[in-house]
PDB file of N, CA and C in Angstrom:
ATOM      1  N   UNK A   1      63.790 179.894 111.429  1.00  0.00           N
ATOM      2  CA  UNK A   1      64.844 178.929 111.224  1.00  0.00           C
ATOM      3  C   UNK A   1      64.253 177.530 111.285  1.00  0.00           C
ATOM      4  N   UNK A   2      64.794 176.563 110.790  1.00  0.00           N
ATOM      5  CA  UNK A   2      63.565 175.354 110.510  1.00  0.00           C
ATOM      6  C   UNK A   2      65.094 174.404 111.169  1.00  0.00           C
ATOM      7  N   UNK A   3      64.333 173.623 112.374  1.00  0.00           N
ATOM      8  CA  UNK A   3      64.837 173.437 113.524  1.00  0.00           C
ATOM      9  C   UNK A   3      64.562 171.523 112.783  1.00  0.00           C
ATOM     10  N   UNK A   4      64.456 171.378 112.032  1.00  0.00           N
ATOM     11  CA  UNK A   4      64.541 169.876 111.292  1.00  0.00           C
ATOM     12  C   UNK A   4      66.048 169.637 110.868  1.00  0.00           C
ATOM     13  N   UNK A   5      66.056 168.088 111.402  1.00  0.00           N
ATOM     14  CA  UNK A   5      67.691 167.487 111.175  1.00  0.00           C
ATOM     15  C   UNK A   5      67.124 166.439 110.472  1.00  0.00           C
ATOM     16  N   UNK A   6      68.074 165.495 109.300  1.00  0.00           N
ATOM     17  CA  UNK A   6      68.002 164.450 108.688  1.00  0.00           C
ATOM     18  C   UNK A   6      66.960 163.570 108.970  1.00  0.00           C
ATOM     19  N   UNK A   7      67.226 163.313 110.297  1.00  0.00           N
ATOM     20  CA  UNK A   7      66.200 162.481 111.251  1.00  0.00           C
ATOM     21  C   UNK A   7      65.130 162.734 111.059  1.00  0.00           C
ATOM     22  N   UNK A   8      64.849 163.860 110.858  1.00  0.00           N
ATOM     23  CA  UNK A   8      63.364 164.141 111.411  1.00  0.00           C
ATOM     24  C   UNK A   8      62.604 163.805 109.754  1.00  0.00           C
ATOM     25  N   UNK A   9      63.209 164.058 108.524  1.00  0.00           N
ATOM     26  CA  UNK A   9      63.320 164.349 106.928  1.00  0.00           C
ATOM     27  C   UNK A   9      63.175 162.952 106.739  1.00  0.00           C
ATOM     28  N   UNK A  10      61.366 162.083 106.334  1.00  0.00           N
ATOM     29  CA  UNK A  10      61.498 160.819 106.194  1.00  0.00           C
ATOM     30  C   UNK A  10      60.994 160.938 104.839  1.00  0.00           C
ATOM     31  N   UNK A  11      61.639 159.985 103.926  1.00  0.00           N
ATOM     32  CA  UNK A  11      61.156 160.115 102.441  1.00  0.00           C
ATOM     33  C   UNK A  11      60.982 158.386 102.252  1.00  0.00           C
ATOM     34  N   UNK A  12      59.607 158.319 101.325  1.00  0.00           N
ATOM     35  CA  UNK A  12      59.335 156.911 101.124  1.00  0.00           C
ATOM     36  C   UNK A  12      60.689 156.500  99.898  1.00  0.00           C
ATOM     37  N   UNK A  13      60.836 155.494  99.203  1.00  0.00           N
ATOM     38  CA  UNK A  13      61.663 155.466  98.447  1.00  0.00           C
ATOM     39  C   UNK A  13      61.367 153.970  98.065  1.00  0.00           C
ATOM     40  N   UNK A  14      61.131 153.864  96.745  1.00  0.00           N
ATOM     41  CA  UNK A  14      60.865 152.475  96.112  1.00  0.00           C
ATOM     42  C   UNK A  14      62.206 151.361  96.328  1.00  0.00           C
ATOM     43  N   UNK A  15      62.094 150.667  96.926  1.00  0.00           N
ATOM     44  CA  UNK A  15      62.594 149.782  97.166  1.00  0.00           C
ATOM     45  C   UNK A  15      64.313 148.999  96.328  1.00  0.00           C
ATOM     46  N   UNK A  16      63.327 149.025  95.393  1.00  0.00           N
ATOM     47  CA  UNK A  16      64.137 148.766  94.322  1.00  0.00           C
ATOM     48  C   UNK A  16      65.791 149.440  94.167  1.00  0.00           C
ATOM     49  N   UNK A  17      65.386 151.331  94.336  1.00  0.00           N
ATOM     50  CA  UNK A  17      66.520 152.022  94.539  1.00  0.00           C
ATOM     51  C   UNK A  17      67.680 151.943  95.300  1.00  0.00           C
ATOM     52  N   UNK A  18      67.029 150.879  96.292  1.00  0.00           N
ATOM     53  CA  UNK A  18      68.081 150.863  97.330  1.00  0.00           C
ATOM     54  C   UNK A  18      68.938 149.663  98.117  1.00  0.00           C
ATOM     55  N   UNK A  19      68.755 149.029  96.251  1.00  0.00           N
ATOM     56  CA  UNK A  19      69.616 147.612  95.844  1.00  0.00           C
ATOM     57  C   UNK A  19      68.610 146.218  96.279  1.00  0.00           C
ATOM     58  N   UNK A  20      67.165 146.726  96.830  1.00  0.00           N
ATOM     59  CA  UNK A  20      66.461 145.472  97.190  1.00  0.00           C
ATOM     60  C   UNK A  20      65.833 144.641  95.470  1.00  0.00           C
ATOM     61  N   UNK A  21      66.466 143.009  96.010  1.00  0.00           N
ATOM     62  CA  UNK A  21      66.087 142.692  94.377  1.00  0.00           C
ATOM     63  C   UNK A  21      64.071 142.254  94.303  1.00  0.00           C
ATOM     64  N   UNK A  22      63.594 143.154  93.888  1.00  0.00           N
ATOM     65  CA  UNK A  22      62.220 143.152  94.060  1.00  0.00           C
ATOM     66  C   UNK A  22      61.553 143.221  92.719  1.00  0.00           C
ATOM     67  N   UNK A  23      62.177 143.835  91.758  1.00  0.00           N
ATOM     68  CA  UNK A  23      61.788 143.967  90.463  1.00  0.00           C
ATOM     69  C   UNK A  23      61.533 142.890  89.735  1.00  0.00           C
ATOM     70  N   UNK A  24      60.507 142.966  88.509  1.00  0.00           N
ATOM     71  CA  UNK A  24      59.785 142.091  88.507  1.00  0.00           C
ATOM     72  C   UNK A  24      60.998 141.335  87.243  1.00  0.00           C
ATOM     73  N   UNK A  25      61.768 141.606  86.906  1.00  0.00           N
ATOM     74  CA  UNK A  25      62.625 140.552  86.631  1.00  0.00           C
ATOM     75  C   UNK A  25      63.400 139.996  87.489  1.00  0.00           C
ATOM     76  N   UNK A  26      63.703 140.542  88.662  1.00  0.00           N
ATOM     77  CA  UNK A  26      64.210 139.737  89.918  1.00  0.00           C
ATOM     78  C   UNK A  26      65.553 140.541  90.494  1.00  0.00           C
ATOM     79  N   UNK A  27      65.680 141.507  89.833  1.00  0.00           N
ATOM     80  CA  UNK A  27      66.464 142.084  89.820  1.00  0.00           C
ATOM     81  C   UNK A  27      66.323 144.205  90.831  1.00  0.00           C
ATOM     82  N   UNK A  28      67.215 144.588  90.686  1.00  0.00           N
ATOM     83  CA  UNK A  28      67.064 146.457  90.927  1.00  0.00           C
ATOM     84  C   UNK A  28      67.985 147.053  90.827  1.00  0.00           C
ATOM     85  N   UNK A  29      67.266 148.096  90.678  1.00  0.00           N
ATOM     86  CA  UNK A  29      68.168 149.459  90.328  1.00  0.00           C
ATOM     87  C   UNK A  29      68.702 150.257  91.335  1.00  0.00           C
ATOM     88  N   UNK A  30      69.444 149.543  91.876  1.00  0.00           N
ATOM     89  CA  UNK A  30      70.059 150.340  93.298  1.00  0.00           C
ATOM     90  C   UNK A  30      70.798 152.346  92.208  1.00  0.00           C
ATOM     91  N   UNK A  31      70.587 152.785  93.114  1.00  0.00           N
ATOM     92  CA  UNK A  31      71.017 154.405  92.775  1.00  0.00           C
ATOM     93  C   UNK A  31      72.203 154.888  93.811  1.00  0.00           C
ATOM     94  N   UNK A  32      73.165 154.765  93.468  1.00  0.00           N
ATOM     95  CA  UNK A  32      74.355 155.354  94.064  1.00  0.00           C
ATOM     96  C   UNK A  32      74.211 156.774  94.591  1.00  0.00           C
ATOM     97  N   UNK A  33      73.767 157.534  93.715  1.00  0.00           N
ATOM     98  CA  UNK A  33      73.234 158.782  94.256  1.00  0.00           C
ATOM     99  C   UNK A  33      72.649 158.819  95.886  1.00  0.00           C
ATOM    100  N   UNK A  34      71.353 158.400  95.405  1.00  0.00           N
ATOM    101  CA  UNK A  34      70.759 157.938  96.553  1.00  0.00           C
ATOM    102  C   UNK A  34      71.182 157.464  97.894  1.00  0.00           C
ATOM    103  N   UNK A  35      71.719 156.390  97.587  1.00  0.00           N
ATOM    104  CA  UNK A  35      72.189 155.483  98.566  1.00  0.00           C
ATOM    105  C   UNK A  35      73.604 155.983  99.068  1.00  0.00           C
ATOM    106  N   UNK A  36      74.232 156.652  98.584  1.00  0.00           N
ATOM    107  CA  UNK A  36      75.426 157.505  98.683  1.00  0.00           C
ATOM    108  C   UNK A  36      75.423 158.685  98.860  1.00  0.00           C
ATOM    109  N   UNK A  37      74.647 159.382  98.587  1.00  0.00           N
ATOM    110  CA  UNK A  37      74.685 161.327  98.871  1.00  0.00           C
ATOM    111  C   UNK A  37      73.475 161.077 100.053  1.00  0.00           C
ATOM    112  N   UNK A  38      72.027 161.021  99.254  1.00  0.00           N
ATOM    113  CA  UNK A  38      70.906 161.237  99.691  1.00  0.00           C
ATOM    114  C   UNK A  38      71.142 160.836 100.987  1.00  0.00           C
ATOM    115  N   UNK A  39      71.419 159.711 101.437  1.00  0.00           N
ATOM    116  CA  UNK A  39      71.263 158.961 102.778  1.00  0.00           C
ATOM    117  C   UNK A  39      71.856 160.002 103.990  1.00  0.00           C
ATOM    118  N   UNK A  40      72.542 160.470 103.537  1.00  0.00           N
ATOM    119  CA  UNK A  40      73.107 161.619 105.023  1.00  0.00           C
ATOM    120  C   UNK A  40      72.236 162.802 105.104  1.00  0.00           C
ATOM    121  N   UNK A  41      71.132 163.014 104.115  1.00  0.00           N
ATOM    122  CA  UNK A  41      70.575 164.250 104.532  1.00  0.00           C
ATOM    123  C   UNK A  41      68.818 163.359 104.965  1.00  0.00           C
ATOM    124  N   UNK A  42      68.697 162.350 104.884  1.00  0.00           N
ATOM    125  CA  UNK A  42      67.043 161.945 104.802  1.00  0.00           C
ATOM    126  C   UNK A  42      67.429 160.094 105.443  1.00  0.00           C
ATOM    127  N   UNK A  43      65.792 160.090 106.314  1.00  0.00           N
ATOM    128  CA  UNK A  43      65.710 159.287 106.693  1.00  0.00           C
ATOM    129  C   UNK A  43      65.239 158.326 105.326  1.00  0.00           C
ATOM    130  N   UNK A  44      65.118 156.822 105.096  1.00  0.00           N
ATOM    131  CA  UNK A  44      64.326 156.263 103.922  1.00  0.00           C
ATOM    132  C   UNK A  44      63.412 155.163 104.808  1.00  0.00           C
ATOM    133  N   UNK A  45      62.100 155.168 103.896  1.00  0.00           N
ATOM    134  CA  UNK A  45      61.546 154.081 104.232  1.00  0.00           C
ATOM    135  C   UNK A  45      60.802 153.574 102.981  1.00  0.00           C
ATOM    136  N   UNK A  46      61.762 152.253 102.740  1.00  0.00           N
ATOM    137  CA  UNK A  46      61.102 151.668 101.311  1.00  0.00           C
ATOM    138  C   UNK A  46      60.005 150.889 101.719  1.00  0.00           C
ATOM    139  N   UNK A  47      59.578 150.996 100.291  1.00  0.00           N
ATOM    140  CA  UNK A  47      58.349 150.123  99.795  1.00  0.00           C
ATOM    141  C   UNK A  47      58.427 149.840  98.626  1.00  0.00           C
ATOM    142  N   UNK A  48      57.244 148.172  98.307  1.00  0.00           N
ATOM    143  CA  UNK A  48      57.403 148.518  97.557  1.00  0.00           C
ATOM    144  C   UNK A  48      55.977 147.456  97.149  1.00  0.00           C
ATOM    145  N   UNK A  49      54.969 148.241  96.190  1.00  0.00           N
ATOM    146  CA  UNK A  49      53.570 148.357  96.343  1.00  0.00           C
ATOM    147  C   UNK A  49      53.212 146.424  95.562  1.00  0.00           C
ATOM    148  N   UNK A  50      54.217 146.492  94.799  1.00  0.00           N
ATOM    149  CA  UNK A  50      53.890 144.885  94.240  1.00  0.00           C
ATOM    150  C   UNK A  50      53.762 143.948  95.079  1.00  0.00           C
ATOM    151  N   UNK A  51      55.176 144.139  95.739  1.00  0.00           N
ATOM    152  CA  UNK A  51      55.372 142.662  96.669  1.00  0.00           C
ATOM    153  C   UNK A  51      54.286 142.907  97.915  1.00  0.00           C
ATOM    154  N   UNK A  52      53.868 144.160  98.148  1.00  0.00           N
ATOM    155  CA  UNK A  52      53.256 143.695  99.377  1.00  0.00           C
ATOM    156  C   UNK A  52      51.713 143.625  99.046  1.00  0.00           C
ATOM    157  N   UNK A  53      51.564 143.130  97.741  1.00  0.00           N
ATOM    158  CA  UNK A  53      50.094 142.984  97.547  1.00  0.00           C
ATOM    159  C   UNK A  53      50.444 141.550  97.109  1.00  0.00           C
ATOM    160  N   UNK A  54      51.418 140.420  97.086  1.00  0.00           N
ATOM    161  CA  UNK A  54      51.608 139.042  97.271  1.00  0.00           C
ATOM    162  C   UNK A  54      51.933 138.952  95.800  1.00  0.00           C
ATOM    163  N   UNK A  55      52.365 139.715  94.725  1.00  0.00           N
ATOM    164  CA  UNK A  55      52.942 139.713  93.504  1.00  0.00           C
ATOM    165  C   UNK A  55      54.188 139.204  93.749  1.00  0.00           C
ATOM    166  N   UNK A  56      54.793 137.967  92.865  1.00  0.00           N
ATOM    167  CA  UNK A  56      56.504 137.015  93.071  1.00  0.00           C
ATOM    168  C   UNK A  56      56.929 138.020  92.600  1.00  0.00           C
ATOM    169  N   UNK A  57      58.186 137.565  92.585  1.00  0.00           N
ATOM    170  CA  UNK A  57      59.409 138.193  92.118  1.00  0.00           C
ATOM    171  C   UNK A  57      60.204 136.584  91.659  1.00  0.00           C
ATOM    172  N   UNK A  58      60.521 136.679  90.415  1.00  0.00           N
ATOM    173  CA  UNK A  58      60.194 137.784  89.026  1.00  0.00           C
ATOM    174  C   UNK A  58      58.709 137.667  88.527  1.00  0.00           C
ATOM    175  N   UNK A  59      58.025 138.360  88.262  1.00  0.00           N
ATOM    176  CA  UNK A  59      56.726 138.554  87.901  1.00  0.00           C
ATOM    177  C   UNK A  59      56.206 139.412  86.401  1.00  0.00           C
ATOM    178  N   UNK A  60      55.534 139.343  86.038  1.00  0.00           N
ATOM    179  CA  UNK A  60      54.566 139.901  85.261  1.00  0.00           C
ATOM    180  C   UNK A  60      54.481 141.426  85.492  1.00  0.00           C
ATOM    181  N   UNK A  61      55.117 142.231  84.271  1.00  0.00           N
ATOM    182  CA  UNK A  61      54.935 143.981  84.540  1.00  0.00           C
ATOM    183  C   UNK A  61      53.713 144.085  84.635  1.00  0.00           C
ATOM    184  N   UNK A  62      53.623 145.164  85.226  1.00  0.00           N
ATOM    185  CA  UNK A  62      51.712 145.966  84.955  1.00  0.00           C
ATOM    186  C   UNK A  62      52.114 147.414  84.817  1.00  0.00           C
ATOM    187  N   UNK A  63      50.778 148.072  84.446  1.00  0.00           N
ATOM    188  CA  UNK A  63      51.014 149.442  83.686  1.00  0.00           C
ATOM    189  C   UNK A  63      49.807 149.736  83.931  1.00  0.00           C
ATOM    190  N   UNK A  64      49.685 151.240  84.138  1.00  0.00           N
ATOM    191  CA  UNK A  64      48.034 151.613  84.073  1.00  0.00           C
ATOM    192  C   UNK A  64      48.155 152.061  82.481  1.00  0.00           C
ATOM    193  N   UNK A  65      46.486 151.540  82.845  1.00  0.00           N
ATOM    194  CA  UNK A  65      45.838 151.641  81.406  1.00  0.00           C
ATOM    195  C   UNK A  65      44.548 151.914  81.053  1.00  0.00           C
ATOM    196  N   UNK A  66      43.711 152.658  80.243  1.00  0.00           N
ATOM    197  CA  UNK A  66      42.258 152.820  80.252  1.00  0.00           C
ATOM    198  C   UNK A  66      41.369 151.538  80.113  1.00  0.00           C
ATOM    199  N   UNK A  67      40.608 151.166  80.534  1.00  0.00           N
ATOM    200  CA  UNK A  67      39.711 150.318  80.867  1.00  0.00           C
ATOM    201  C   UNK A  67      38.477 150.748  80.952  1.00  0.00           C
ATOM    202  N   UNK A  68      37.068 150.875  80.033  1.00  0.00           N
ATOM    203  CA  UNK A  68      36.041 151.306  79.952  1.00  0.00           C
ATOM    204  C   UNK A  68      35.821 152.226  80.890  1.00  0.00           C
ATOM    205  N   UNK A  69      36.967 153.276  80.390  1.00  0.00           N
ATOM    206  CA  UNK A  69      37.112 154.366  80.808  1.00  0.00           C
ATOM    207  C   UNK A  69      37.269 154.719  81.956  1.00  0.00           C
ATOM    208  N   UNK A  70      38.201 153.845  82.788  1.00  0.00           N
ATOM    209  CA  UNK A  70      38.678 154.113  84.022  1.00  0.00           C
ATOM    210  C   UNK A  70      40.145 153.641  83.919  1.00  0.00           C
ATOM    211  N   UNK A  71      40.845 153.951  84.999  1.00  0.00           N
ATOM    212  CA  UNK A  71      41.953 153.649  85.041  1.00  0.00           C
ATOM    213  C   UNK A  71      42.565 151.964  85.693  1.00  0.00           C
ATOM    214  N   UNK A  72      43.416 150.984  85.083  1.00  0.00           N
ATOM    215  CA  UNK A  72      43.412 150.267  85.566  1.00  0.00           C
ATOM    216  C   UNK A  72      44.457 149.561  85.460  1.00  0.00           C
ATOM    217  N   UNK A  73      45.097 148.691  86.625  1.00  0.00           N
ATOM    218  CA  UNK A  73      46.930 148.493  86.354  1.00  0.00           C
ATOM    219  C   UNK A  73      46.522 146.993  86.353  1.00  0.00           C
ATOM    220  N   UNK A  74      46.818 146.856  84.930  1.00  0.00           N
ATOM    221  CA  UNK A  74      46.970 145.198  84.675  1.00  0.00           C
ATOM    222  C   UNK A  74      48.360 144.894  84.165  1.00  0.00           C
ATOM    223  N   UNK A  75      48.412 143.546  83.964  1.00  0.00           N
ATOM    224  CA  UNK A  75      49.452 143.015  83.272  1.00  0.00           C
ATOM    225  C   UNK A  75      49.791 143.561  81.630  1.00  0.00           C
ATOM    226  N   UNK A  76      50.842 143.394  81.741  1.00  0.00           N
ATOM    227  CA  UNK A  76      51.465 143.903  80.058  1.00  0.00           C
ATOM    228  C   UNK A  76      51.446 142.655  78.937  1.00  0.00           C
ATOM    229  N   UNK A  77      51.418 141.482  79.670  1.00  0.00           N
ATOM    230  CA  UNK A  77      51.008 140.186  78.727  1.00  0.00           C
ATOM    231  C   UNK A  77      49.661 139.601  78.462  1.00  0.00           C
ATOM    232  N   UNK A  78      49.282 139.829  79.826  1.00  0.00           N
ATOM    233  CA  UNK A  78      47.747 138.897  80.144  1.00  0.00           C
ATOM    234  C   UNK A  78      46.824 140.120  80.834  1.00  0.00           C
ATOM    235  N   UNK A  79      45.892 140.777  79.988  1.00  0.00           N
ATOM    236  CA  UNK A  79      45.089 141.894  80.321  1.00  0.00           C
ATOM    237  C   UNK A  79      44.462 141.489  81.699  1.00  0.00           C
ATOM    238  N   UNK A  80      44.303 140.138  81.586  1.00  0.00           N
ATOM    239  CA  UNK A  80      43.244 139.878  82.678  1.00  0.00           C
ATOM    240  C   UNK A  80      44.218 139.845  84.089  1.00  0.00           C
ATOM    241  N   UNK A  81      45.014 139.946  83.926  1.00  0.00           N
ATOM    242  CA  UNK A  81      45.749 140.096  85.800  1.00  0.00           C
ATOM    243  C   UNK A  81      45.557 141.871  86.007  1.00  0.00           C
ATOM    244  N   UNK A  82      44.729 141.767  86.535  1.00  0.00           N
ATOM    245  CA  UNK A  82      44.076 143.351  87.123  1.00  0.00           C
ATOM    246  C   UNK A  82      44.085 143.646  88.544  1.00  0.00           C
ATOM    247  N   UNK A  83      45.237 144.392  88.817  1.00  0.00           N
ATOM    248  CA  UNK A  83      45.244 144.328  90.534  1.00  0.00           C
ATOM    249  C   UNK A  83      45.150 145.687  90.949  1.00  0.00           C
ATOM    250  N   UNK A  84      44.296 146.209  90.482  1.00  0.00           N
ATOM    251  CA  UNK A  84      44.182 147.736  90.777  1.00  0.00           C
ATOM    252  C   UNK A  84      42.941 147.847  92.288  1.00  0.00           C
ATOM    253  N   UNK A  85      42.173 146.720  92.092  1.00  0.00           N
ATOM    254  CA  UNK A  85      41.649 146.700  93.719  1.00  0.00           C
ATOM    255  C   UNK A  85      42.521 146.557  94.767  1.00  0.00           C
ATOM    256  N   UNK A  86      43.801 145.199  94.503  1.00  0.00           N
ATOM    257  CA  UNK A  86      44.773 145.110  95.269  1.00  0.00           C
ATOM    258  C   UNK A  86      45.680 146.072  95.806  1.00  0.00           C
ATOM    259  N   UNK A  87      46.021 147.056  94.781  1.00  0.00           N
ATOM    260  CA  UNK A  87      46.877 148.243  94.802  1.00  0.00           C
ATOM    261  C   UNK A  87      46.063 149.580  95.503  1.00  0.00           C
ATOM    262  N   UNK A  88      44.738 149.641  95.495  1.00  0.00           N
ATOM    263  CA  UNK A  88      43.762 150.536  96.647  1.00  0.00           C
ATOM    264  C   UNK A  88      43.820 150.573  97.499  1.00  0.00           C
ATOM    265  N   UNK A  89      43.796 148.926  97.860  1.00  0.00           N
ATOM    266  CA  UNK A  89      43.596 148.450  99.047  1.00  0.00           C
ATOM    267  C   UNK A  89      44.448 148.606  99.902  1.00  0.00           C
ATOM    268  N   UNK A  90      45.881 148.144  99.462  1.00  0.00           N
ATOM    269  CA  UNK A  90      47.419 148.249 100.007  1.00  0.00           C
ATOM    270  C   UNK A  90      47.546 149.697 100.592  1.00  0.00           C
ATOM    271  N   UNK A  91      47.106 150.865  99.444  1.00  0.00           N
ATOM    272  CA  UNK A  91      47.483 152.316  99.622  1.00  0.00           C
ATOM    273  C   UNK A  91      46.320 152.605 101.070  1.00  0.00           C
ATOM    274  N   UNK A  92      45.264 152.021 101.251  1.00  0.00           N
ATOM    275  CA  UNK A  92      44.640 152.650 102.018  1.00  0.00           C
ATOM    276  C   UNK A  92      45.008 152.100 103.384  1.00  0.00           C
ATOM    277  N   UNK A  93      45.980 150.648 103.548  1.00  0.00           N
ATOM    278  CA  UNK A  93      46.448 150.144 104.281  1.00  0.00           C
ATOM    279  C   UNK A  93      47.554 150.452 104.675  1.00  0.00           C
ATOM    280  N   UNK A  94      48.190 150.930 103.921  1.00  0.00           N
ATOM    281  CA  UNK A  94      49.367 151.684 104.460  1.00  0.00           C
ATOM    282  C   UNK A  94      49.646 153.558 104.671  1.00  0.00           C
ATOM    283  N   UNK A  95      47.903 154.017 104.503  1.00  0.00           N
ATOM    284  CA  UNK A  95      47.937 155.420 104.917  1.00  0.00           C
ATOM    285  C   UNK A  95      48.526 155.955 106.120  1.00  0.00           C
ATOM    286  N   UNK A  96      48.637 154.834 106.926  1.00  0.00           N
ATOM    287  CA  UNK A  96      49.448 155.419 108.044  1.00  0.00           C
ATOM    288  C   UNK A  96      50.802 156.047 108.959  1.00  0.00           C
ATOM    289  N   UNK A  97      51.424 155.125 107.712  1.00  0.00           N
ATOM    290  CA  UNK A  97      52.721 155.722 107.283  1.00  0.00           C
ATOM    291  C   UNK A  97      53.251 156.525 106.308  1.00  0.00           C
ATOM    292  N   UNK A  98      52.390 156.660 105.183  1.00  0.00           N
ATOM    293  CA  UNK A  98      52.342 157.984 104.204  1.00  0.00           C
ATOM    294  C   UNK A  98      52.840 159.046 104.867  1.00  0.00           C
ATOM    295  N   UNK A  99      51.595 159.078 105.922  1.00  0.00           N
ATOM    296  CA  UNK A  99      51.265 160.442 106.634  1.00  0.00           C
ATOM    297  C   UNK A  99      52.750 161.554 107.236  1.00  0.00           C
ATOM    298  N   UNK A 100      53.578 160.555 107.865  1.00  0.00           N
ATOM    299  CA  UNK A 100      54.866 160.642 107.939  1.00  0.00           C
ATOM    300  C   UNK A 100      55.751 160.864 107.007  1.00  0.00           C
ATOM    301  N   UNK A 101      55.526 160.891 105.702  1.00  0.00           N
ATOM    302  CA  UNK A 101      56.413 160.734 104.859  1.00  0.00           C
ATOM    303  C   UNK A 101      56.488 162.328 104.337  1.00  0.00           C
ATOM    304  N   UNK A 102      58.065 162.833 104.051  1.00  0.00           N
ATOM    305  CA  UNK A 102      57.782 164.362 103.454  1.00  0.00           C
ATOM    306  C   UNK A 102      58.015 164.744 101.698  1.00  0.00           C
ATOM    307  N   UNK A 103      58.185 162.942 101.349  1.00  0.00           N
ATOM    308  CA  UNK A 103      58.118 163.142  99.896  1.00  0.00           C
ATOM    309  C   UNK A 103      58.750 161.275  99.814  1.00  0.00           C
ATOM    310  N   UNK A 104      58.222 161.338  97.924  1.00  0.00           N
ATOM    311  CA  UNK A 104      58.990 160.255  98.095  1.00  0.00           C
ATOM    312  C   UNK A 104      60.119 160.072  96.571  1.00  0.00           C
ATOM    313  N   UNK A 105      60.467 159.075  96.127  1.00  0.00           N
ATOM    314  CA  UNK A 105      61.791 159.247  95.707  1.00  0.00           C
ATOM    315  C   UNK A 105      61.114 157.049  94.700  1.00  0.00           C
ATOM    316  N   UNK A 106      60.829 157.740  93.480  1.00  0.00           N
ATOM    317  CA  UNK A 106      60.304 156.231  92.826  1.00  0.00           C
ATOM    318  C   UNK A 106      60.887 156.232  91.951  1.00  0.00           C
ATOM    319  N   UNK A 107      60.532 155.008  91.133  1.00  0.00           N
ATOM    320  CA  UNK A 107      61.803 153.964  89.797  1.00  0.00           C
ATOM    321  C   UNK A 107      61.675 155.389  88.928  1.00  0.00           C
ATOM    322  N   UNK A 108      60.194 155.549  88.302  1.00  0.00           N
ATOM    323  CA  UNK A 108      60.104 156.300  87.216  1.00  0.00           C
ATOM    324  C   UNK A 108      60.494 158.392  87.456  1.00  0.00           C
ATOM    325  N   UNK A 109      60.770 158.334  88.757  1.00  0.00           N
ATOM    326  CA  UNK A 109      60.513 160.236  89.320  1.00  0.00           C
ATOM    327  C   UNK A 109      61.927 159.579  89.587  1.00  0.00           C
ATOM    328  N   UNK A 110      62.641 161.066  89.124  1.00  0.00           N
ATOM    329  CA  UNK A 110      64.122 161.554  90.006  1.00  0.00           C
ATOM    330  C   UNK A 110      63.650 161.779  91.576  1.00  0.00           C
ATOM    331  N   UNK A 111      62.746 162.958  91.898  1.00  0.00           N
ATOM    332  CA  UNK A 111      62.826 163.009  93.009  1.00  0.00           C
ATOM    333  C   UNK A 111      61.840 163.975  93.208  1.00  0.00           C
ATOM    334  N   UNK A 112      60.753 163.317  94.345  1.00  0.00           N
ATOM    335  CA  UNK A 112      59.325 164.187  94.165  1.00  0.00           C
ATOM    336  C   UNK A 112      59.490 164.291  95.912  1.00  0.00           C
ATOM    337  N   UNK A 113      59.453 165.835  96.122  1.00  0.00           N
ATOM    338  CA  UNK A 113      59.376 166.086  97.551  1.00  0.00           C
ATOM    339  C   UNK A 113      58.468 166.940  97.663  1.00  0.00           C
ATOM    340  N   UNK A 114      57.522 167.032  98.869  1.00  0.00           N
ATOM    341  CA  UNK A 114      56.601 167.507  99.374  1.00  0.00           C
ATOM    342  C   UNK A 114      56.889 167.799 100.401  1.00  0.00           C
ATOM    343  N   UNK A 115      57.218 169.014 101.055  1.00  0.00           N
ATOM    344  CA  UNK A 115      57.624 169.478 102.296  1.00  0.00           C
ATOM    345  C   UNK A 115      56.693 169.680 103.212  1.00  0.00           C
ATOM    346  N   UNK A 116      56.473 169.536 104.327  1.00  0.00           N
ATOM    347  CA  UNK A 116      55.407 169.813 105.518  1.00  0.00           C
ATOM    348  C   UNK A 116      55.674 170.532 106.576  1.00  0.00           C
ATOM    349  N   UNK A 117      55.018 171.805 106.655  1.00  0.00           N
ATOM    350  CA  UNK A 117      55.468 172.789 107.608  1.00  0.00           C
ATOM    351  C   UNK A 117      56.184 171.716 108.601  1.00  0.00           C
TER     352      UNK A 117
END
């Protein structure tokens, strides 16, 4: 019997979803779903990977993209804004709370869960 309550059920969740205006037009996509069903069965803890690498709001999209054959998230206007060191860096800075996390819930995924014994 799996002795886990809501509480215990922490899912990361992009920021954005959950009416924070962070998007890079200044704006978000709050999800009623989410913020209305989801919330009684799961704890949330947003993020959200732009702003905390010092990217404004409203800002410049980025996209990964091949780059002499590696992968690399620049800008969609100006190739040369390349923050894919920034975006490493952040992820390896915030491994510590990943670790906690049992799935997460982003702009582009309906809903990606990873369960942990």
């Amino acid at each position: 019997m799996n002795s886990k309550t809501s509480a215990d059920i922490i899912i990361g969740v992009s920021s954005c979803l959950l009416g924070e205006n962070v998007r890079f037009d200044a704006g978000h996509k709050r999800n009623a779903f989410i913020t209305g069903v989801l919330k009684d069965y799961f704890k949330f803890l947003p993020f959200c990977p732009e702003i905390h690498i010092g990217l404004g709001v409203p800002r410049e999209t980025i996209r990964l993209t091949l780059v002499d054959d590696k992968i690399r998230c620049v800008g969609t206007k100006n190739s040369l804004l390349d923050v894919t060191d920034k975006l490493t860096i952040a992820a390896d800075e915030q491994s510590h709370w990943h670790r906690q996390l049992s799935g997460y819930i982003l702009k582009k995924t309906l809903l990606v869960v990873v369960w942990r014994g």
